[in-house]
Every structure is written in C-alpha cells, then in structure tokens.
PDB file of N, CA and C in Angstrom:
ATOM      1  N   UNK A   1      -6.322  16.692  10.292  1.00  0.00           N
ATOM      2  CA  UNK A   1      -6.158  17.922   9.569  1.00  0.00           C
ATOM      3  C   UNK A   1      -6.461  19.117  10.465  1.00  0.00           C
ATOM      4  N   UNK A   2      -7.083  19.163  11.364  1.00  0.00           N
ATOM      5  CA  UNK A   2      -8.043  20.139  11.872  1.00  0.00           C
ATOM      6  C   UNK A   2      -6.998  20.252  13.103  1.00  0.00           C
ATOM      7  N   UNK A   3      -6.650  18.985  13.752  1.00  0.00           N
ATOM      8  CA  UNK A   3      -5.319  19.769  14.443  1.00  0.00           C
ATOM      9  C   UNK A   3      -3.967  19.976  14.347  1.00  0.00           C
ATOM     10  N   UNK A   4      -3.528  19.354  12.825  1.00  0.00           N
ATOM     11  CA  UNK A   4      -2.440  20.227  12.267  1.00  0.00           C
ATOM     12  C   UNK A   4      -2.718  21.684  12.154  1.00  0.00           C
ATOM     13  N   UNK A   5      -3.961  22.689  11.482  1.00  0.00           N
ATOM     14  CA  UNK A   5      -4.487  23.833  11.686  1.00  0.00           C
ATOM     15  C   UNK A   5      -4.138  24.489  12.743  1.00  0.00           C
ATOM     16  N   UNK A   6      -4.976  23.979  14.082  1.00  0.00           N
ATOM     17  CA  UNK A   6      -4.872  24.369  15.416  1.00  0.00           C
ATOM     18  C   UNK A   6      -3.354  24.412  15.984  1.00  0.00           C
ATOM     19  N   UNK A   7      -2.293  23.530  15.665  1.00  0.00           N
ATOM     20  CA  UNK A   7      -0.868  23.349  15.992  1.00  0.00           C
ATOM     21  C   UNK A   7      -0.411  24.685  15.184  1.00  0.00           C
ATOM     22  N   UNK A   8      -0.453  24.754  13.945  1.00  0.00           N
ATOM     23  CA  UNK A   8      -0.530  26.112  12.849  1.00  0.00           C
ATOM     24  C   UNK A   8      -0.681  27.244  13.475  1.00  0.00           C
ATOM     25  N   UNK A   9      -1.678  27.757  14.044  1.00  0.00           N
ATOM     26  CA  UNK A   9      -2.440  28.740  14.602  1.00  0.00           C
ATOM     27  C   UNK A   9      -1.852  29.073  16.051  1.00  0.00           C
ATOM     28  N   UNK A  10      -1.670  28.286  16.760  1.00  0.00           N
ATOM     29  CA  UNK A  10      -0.875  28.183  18.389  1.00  0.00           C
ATOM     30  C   UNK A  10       0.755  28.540  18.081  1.00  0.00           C
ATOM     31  N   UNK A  11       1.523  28.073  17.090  1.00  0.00           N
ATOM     32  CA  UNK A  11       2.715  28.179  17.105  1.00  0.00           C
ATOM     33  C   UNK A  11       2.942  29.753  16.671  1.00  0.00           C
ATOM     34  N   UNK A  12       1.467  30.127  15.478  1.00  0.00           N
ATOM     35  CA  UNK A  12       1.506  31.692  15.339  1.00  0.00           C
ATOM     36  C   UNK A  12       1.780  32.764  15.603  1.00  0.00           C
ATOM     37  N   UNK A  13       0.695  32.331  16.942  1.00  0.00           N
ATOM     38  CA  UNK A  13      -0.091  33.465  17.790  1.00  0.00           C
ATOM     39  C   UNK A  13       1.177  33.156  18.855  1.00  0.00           C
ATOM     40  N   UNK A  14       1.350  32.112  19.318  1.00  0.00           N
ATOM     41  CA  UNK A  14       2.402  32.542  20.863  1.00  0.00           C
ATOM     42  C   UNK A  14       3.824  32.832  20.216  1.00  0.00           C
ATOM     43  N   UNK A  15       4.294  32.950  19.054  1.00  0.00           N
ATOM     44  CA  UNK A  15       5.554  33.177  18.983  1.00  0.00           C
ATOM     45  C   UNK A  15       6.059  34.954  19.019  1.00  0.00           C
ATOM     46  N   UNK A  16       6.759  34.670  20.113  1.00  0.00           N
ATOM     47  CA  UNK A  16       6.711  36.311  20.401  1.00  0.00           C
ATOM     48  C   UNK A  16       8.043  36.797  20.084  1.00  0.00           C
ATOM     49  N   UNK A  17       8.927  35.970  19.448  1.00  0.00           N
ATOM     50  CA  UNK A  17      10.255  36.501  18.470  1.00  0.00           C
ATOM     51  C   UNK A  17      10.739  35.664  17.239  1.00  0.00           C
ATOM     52  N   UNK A  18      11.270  35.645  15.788  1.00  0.00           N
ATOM     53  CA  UNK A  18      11.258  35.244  15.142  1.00  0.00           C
ATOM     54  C   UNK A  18      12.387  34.018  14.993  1.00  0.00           C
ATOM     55  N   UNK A  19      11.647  32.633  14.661  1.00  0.00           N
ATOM     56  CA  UNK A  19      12.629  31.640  15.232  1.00  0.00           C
ATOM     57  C   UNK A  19      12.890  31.412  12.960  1.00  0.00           C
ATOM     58  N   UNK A  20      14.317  31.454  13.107  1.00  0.00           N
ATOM     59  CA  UNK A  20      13.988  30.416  11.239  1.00  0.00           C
ATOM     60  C   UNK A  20      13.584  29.391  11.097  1.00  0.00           C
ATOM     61  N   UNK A  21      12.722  29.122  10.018  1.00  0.00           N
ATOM     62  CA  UNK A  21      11.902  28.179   9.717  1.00  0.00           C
ATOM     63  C   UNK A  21      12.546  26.745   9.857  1.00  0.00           C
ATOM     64  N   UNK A  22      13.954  26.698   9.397  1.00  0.00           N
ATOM     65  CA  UNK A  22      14.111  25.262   9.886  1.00  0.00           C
ATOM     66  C   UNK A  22      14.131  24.797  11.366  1.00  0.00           C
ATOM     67  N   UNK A  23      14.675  25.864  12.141  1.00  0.00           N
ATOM     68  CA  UNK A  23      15.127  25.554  13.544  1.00  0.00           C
ATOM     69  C   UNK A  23      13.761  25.459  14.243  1.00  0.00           C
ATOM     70  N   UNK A  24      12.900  26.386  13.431  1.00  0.00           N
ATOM     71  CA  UNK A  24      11.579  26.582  14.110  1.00  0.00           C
ATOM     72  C   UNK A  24      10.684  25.062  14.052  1.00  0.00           C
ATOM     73  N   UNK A  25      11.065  24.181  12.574  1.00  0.00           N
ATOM     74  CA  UNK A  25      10.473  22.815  12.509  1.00  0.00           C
ATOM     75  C   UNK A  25      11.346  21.934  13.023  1.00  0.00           C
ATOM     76  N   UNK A  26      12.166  21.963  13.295  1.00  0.00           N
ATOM     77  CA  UNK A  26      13.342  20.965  14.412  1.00  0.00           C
ATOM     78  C   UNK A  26      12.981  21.014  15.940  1.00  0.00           C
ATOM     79  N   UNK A  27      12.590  22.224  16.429  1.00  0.00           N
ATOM     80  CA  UNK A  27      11.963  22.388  17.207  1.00  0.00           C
ATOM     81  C   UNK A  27      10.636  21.677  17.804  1.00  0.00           C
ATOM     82  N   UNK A  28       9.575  21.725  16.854  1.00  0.00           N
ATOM     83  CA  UNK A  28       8.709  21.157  17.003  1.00  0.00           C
ATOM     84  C   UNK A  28       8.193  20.216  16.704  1.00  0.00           C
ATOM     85  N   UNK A  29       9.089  19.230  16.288  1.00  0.00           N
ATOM     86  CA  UNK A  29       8.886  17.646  15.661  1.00  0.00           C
ATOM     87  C   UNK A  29       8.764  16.696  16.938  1.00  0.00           C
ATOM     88  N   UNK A  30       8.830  17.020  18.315  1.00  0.00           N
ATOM     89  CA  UNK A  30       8.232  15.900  19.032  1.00  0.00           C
ATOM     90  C   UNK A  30       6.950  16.286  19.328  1.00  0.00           C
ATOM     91  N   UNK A  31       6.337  17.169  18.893  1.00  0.00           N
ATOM     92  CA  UNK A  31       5.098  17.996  19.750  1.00  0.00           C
ATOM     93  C   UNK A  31       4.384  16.989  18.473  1.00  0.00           C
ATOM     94  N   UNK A  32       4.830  17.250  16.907  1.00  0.00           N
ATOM     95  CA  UNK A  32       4.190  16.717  15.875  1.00  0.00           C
ATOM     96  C   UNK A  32       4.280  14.962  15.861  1.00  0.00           C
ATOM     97  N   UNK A  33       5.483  14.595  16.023  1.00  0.00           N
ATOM     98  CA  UNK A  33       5.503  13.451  16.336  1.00  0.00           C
ATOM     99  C   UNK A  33       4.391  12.815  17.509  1.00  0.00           C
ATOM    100  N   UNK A  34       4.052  13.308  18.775  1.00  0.00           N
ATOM    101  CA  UNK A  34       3.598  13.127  19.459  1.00  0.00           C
ATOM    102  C   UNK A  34       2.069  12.798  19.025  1.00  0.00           C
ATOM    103  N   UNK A  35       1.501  14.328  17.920  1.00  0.00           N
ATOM    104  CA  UNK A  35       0.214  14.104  17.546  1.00  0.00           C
ATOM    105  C   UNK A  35      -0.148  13.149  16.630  1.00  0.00           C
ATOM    106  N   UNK A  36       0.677  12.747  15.550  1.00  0.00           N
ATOM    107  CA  UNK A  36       1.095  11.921  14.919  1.00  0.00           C
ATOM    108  C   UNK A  36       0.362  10.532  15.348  1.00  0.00           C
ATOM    109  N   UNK A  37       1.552  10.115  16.219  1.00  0.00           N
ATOM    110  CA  UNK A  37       1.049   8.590  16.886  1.00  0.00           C
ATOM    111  C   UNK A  37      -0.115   8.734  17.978  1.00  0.00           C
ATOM    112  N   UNK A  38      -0.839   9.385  18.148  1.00  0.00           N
ATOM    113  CA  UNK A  38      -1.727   9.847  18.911  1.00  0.00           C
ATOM    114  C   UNK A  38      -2.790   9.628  17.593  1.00  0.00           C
ATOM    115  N   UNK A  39      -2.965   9.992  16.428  1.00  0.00           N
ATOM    116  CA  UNK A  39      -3.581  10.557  15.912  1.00  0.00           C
ATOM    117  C   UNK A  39      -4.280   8.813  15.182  1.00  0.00           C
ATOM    118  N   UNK A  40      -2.879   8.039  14.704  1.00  0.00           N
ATOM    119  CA  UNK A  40      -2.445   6.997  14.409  1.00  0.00           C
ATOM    120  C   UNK A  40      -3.181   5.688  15.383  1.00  0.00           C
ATOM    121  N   UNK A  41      -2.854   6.142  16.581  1.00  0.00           N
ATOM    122  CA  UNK A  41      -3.779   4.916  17.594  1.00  0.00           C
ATOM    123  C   UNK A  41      -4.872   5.366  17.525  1.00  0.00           C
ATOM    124  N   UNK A  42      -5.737   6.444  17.514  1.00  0.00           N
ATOM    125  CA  UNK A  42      -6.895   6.659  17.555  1.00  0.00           C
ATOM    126  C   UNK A  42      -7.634   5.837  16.337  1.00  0.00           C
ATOM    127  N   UNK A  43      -7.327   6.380  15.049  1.00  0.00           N
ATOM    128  CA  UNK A  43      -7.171   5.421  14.122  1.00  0.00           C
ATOM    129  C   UNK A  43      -6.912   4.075  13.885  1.00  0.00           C
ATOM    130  N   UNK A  44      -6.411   3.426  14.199  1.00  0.00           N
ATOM    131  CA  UNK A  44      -6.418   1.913  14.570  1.00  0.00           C
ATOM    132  C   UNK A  44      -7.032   1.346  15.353  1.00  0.00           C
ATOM    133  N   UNK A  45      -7.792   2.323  16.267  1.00  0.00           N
ATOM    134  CA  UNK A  45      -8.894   1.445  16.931  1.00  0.00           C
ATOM    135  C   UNK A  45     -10.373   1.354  16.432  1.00  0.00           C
ATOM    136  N   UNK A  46     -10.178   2.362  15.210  1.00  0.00           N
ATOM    137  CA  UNK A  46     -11.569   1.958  14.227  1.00  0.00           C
ATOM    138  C   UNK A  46     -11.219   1.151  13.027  1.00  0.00           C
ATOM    139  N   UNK A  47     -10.117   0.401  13.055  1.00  0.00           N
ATOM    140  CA  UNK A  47     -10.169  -0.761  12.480  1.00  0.00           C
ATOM    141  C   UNK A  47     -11.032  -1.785  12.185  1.00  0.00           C
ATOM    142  N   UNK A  48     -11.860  -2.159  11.518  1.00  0.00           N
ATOM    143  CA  UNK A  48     -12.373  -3.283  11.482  1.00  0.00           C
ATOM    144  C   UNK A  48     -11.793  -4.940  11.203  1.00  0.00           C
ATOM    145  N   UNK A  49     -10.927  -5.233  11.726  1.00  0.00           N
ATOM    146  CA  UNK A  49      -9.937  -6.413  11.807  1.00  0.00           C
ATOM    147  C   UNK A  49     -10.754  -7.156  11.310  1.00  0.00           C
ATOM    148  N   UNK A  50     -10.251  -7.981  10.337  1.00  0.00           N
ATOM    149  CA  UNK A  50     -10.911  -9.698   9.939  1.00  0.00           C
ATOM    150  C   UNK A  50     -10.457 -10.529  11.143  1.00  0.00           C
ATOM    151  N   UNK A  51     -11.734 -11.771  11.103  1.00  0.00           N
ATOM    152  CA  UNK A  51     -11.770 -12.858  12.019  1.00  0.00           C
ATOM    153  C   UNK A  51     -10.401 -13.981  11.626  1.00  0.00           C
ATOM    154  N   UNK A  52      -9.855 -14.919  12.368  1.00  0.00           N
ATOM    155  CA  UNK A  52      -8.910 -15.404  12.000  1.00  0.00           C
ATOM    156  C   UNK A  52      -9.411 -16.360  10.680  1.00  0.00           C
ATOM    157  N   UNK A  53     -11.010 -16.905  10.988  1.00  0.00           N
ATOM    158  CA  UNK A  53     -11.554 -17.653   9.325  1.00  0.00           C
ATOM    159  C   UNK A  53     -11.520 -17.312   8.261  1.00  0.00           C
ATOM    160  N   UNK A  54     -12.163 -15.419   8.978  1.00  0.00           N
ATOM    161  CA  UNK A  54     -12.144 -14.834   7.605  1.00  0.00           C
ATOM    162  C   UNK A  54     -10.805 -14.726   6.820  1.00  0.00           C
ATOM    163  N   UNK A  55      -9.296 -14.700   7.337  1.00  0.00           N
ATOM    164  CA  UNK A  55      -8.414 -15.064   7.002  1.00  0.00           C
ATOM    165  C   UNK A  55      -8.019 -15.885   6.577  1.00  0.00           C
ATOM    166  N   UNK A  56      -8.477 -16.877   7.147  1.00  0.00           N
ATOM    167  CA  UNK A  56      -7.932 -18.588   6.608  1.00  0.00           C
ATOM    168  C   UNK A  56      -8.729 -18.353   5.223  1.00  0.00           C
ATOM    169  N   UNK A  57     -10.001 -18.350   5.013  1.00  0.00           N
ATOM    170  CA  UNK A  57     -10.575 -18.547   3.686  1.00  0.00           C
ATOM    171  C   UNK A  57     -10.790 -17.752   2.623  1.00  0.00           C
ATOM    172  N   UNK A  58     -10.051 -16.509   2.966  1.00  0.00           N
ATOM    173  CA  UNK A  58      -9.462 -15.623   1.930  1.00  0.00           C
ATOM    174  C   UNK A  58      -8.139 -16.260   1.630  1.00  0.00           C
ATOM    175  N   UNK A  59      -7.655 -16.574   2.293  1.00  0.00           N
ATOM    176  CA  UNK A  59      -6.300 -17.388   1.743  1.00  0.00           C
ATOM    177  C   UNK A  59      -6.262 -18.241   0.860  1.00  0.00           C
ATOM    178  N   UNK A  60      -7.118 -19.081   1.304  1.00  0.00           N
ATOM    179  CA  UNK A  60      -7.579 -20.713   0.832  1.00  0.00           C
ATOM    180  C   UNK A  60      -8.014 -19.909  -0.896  1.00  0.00           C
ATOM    181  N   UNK A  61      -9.132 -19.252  -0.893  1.00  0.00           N
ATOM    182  CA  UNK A  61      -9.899 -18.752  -2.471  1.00  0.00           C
ATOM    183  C   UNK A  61      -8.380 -17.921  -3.158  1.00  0.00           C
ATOM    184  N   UNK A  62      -7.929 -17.373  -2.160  1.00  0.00           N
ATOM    185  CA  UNK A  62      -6.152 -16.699  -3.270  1.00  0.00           C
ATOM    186  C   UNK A  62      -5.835 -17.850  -3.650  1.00  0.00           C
ATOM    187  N   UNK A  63      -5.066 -18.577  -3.026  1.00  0.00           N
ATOM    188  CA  UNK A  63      -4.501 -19.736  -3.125  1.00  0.00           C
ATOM    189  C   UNK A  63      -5.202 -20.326  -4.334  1.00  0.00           C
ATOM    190  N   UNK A  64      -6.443 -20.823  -4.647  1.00  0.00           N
ATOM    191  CA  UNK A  64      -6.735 -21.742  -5.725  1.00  0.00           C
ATOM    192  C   UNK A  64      -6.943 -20.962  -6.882  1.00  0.00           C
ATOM    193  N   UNK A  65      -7.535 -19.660  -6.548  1.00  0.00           N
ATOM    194  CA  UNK A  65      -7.423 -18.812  -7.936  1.00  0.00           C
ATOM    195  C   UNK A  65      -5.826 -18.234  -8.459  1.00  0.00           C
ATOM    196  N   UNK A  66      -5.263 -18.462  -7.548  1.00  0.00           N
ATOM    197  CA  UNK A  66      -3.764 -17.899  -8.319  1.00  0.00           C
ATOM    198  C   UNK A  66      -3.135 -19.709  -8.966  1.00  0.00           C
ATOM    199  N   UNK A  67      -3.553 -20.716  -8.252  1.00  0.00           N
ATOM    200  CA  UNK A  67      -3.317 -21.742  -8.886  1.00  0.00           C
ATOM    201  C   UNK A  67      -4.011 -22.014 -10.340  1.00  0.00           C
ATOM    202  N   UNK A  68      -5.038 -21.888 -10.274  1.00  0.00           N
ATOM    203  CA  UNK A  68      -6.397 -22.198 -11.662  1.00  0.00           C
ATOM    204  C   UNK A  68      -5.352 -21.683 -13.020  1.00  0.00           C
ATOM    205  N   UNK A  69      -4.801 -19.823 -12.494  1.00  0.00           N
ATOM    206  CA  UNK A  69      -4.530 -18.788 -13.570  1.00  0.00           C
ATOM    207  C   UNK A  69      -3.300 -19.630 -14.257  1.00  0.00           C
ATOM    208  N   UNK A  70      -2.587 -19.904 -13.170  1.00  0.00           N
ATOM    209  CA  UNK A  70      -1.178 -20.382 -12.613  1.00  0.00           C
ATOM    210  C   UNK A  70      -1.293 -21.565 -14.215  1.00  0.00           C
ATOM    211  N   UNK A  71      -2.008 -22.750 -13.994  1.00  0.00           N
ATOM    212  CA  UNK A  71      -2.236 -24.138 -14.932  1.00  0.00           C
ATOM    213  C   UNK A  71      -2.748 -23.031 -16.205  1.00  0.00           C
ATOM    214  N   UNK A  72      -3.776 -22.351 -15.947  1.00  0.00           N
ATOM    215  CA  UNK A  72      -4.695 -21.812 -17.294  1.00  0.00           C
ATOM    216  C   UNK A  72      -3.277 -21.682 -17.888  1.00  0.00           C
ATOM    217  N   UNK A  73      -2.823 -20.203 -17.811  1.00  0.00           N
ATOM    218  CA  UNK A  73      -1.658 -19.752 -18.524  1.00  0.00           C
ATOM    219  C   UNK A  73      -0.533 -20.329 -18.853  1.00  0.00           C
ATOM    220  N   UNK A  74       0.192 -21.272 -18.098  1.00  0.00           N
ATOM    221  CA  UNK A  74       1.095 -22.264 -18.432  1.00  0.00           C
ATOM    222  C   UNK A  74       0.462 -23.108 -19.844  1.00  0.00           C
ATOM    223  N   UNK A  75      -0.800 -23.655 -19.822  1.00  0.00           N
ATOM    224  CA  UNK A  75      -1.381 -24.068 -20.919  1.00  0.00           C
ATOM    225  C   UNK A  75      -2.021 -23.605 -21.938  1.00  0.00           C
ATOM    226  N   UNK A  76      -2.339 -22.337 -21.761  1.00  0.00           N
ATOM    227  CA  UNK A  76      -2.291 -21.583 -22.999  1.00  0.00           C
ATOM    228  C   UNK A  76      -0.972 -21.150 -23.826  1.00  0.00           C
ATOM    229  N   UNK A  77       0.082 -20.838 -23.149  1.00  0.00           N
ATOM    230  CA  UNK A  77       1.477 -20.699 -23.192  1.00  0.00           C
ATOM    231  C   UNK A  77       2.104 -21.756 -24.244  1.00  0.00           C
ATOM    232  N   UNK A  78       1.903 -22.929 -24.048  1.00  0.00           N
ATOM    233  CA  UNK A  78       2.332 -24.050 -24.159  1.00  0.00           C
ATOM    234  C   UNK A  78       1.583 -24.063 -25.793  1.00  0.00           C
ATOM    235  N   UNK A  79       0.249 -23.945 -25.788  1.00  0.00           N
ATOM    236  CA  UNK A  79      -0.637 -24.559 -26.628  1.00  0.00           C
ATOM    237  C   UNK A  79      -0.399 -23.018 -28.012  1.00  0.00           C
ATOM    238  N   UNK A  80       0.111 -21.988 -27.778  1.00  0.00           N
ATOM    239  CA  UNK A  80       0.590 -21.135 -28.547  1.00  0.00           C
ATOM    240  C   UNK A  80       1.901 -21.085 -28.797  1.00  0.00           C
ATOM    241  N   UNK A  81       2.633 -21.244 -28.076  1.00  0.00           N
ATOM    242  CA  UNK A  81       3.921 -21.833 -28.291  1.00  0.00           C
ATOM    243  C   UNK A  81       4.456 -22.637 -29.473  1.00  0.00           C
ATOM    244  N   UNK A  82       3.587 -23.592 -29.341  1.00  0.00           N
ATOM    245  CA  UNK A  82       3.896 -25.151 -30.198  1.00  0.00           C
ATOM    246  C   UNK A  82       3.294 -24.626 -31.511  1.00  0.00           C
ATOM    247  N   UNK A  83       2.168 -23.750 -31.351  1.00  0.00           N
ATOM    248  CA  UNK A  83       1.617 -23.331 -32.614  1.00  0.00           C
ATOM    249  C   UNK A  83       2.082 -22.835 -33.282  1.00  0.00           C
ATOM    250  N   UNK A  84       3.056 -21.839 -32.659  1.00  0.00           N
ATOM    251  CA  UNK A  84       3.579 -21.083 -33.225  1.00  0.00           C
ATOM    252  C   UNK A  84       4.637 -21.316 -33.927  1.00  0.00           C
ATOM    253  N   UNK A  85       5.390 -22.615 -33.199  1.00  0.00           N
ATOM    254  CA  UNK A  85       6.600 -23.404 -33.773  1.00  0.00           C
ATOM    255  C   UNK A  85       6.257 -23.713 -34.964  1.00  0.00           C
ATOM    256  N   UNK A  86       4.801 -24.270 -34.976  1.00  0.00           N
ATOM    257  CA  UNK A  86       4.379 -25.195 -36.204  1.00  0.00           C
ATOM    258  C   UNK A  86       4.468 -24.372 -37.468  1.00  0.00           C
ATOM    259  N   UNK A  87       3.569 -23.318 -37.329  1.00  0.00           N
ATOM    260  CA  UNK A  87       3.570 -21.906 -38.224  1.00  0.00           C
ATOM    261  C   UNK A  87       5.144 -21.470 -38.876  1.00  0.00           C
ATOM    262  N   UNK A  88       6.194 -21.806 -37.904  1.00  0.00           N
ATOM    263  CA  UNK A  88       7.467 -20.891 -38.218  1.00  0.00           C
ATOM    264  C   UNK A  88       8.342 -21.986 -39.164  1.00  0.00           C
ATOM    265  N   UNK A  89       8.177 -23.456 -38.503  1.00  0.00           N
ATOM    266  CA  UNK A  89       8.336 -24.653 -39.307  1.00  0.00           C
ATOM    267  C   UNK A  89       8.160 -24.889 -40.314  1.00  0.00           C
ATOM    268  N   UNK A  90       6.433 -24.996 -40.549  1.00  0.00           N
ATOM    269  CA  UNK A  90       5.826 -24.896 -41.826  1.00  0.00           C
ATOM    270  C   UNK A  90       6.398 -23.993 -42.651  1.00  0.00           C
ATOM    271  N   UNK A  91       6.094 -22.839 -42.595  1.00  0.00           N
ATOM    272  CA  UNK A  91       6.861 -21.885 -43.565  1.00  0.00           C
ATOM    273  C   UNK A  91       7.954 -21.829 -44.395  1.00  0.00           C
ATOM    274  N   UNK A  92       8.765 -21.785 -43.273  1.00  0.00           N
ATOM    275  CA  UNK A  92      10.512 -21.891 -43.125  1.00  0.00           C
ATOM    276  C   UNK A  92      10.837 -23.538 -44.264  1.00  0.00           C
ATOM    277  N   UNK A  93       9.803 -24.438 -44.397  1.00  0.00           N
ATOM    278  CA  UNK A  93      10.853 -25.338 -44.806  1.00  0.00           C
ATOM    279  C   UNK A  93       9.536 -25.451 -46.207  1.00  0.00           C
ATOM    280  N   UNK A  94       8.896 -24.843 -46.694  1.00  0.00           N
ATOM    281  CA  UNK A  94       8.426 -24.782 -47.609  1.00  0.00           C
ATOM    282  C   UNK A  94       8.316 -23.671 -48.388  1.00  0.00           C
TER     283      UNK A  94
END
C-alpha cells in the first residue's frame, strides 16, 4: 500500500505536462507490474509452507471425514426415504 502511495506521489510531482489518464495508466503498467511481482515474491517468502507429512495427514483425516459424512448421509437418506415411502403408502391406500 505504502508504495502504491509513493508510485502516486512520484508520478505527481515529476509530471511536467498533462498526459490523459488512460494513456497515462498504459504507460505505467510495467513500472506497476514490476512492483507487483516484486511485492508478490517478497510475500511468498513469508510463507509458512506445510511439511510434506503435514500434508499427507491432512489428507488422510479429509479423506476419512468426507468418507464417515459420505456413509452417514447416504444412510440417513435411505432410512428417510423408505420412511417416507411408508408414510405416503400408508395413507394413500387407506
């Protein structure tokens, strides 16, 4: 933020004839681009990356909890389902 400001402030002060605003940001999109990915790697090197385990066994705990939900809900599904048949059955033929 602080050197988008400063880029702000420099393009201000040194412009010593009036450029239009689009030509004036066409202009300066590699200077921004530049700070950009500059700004971007700096940032990615305070990454705190997971270990490749810590990966594997976050996987492994997704994996069985999306399975558990996976059976739960299929069998709740099932077990309201049929109930519901029974309910619409019952009714319907009495």
């Amino acid at each position: 933020m602080a050197q988008a400001a400063k880029l702000n402030r420099e393009e201000a002060n040194g412009a010593s004839f009036s450029v239009p605003e689009p030509v004036g940001k066409i202009a300066s999109y590699p200077k921004r681009l530049k700070t950009f990915l500059h700004e971007v790697r700096v940032e990615l090197k305070q990454v705190n990356w997971p270990s490749r385990q810590e990966v594997w066994s976050t996987t492994i705990v997704v994996t069985i909890t999306v399975a558990f939900f996976g059976i739960f809900f299929f069998a709740t599904d099932t077990v309201f389902g049929r109930a519901a048949n029974w309910v619409l059955h019952y009714f319907a033929n009495h």
